[in-house]
C-alpha atoms as a PDB file:
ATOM      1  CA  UNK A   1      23.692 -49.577  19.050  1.00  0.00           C
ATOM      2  CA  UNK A   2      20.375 -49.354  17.148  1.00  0.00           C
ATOM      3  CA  UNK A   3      20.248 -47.256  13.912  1.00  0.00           C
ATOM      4  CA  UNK A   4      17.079 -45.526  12.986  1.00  0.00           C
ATOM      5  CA  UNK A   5      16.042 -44.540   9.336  1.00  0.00           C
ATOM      6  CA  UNK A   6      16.328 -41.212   8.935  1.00  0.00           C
ATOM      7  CA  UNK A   7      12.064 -40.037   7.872  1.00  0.00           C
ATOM      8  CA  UNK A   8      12.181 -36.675   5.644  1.00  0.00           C
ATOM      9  CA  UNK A   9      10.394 -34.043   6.643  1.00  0.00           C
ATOM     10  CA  UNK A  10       7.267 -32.981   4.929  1.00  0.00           C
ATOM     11  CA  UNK A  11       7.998 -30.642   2.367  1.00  0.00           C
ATOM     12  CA  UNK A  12       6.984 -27.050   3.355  1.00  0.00           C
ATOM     13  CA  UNK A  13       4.253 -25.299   1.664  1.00  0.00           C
ATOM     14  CA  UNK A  14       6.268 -23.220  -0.797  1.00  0.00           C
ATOM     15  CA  UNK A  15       7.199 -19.708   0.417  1.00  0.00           C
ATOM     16  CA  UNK A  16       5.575 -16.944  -1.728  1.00  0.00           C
ATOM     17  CA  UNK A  17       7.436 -13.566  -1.623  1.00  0.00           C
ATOM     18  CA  UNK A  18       5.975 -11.064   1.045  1.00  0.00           C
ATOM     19  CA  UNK A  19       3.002  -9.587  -0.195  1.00  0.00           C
ATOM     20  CA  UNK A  20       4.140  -5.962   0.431  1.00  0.00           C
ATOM     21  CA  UNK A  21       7.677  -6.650  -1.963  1.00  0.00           C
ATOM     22  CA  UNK A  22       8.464  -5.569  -5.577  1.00  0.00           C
ATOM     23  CA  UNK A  23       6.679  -3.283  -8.148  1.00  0.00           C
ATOM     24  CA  UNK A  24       3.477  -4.886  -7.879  1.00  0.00           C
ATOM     25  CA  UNK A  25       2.848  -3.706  -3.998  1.00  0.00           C
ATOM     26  CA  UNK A  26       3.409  -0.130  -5.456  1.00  0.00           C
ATOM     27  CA  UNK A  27       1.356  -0.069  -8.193  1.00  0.00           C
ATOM     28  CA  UNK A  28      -1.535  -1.463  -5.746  1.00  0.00           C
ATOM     29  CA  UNK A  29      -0.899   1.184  -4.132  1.00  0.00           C
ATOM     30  CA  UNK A  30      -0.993   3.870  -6.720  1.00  0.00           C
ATOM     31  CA  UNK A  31      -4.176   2.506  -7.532  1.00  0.00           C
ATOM     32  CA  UNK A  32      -5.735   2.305  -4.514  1.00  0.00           C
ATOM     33  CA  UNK A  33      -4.572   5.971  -4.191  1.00  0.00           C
ATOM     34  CA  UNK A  34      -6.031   6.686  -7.973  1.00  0.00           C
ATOM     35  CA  UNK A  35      -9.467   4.999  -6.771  1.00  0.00           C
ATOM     36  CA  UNK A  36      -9.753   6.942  -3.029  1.00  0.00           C
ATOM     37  CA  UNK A  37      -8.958  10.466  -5.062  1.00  0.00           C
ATOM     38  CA  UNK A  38     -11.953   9.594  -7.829  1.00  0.00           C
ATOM     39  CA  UNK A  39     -14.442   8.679  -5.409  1.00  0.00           C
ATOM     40  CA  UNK A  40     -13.811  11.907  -3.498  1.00  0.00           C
ATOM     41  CA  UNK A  41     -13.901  13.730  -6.463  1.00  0.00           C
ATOM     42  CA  UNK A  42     -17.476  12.058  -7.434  1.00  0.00           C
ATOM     43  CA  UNK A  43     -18.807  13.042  -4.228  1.00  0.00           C
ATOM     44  CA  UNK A  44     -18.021  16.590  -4.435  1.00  0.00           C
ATOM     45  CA  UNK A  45     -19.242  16.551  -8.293  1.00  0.00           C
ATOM     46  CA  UNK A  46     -22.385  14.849  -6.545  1.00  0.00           C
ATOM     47  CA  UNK A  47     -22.929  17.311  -4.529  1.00  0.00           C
ATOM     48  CA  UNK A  48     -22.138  19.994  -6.600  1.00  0.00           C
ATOM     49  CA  UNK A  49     -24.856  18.624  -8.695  1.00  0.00           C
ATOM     50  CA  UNK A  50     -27.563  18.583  -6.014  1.00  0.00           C
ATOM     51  CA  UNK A  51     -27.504  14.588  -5.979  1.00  0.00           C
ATOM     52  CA  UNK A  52     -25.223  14.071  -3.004  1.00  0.00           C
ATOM     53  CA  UNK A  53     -24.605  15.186   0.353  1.00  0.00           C
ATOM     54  CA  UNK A  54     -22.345  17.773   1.492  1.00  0.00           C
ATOM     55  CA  UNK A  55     -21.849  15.137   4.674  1.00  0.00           C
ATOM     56  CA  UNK A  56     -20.388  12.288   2.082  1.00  0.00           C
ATOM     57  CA  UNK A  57     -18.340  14.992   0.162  1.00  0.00           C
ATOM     58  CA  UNK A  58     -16.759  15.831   2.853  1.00  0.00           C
ATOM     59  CA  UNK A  59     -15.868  12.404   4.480  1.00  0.00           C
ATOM     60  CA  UNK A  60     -14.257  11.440   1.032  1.00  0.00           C
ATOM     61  CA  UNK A  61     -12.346  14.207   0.957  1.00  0.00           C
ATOM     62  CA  UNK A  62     -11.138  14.263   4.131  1.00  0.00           C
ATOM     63  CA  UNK A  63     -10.025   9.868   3.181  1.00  0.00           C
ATOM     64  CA  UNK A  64      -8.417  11.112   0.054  1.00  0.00           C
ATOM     65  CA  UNK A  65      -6.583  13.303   2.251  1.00  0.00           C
ATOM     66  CA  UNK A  66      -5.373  11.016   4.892  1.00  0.00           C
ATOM     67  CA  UNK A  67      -4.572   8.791   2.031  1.00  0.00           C
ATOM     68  CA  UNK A  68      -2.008  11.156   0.100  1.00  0.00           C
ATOM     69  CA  UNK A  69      -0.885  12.529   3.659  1.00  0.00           C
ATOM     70  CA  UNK A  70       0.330   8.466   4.001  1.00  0.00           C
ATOM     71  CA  UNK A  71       1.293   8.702   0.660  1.00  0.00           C
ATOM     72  CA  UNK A  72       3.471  11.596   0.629  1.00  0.00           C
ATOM     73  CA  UNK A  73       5.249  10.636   4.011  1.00  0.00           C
ATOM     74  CA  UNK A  74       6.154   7.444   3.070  1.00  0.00           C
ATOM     75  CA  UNK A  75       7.709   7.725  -0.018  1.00  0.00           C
ATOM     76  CA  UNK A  76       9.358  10.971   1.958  1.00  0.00           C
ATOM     77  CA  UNK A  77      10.824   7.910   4.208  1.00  0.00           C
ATOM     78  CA  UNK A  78      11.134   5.314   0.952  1.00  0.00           C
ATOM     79  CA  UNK A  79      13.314   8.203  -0.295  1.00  0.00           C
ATOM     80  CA  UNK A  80      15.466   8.733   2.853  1.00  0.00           C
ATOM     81  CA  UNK A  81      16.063   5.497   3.401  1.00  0.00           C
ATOM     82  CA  UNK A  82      17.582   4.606  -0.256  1.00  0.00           C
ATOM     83  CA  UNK A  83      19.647   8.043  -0.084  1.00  0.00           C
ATOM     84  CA  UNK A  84      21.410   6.609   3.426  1.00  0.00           C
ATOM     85  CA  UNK A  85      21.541   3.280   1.889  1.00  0.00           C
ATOM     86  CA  UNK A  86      23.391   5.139  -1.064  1.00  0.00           C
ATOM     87  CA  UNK A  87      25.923   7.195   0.837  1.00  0.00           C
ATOM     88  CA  UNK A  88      27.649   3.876   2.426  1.00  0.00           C
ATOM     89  CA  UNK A  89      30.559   3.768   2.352  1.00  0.00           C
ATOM     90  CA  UNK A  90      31.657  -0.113   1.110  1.00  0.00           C
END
């Protein structure tokens, strides 16, 4: 019986934690949220102002709008899910 040396496997590349995890992802996404609501609200001002189009005003509102829509439903489901997660019974 022939015994082989055991060969170590290549250490992995380390593992970083999921980008979408912890209070970071949700301040991104506050941000991004902050960011899509200015810009609409520049384009309207734009337009208001005679320097913009009423085609661009409306396209950025209608994104912020989408983008709270999102917003709103999924902390509606964030919210639902820790409130089940809550009333387990251990």
């Amino acid at each position: 019986m022939k015994v082989e040396l055991l060969v170590p496997d290549l250490p992995a590349a380390p593992q970083r934690p999921a980008a979408n995890a912890g209070p970071s992802f949700l301040a991104d996404v506050a941000n991004a949220l902050g960011t899509t609501l200015e810009r609409a609200e520049s384009a309207e001002n734009a337009f208001a102002a005679g320097s913009g189009s009423l085609q661009a005003a409306v396209y950025e509102r209608a994104r912020a709008d989408v983008a709270l829509s999102v917003a709103t439903a999924a902390a509606g489901r964030a919210t639902q899910a820790i409130q089940s997660i809550l009333n387990m019974q251990v």
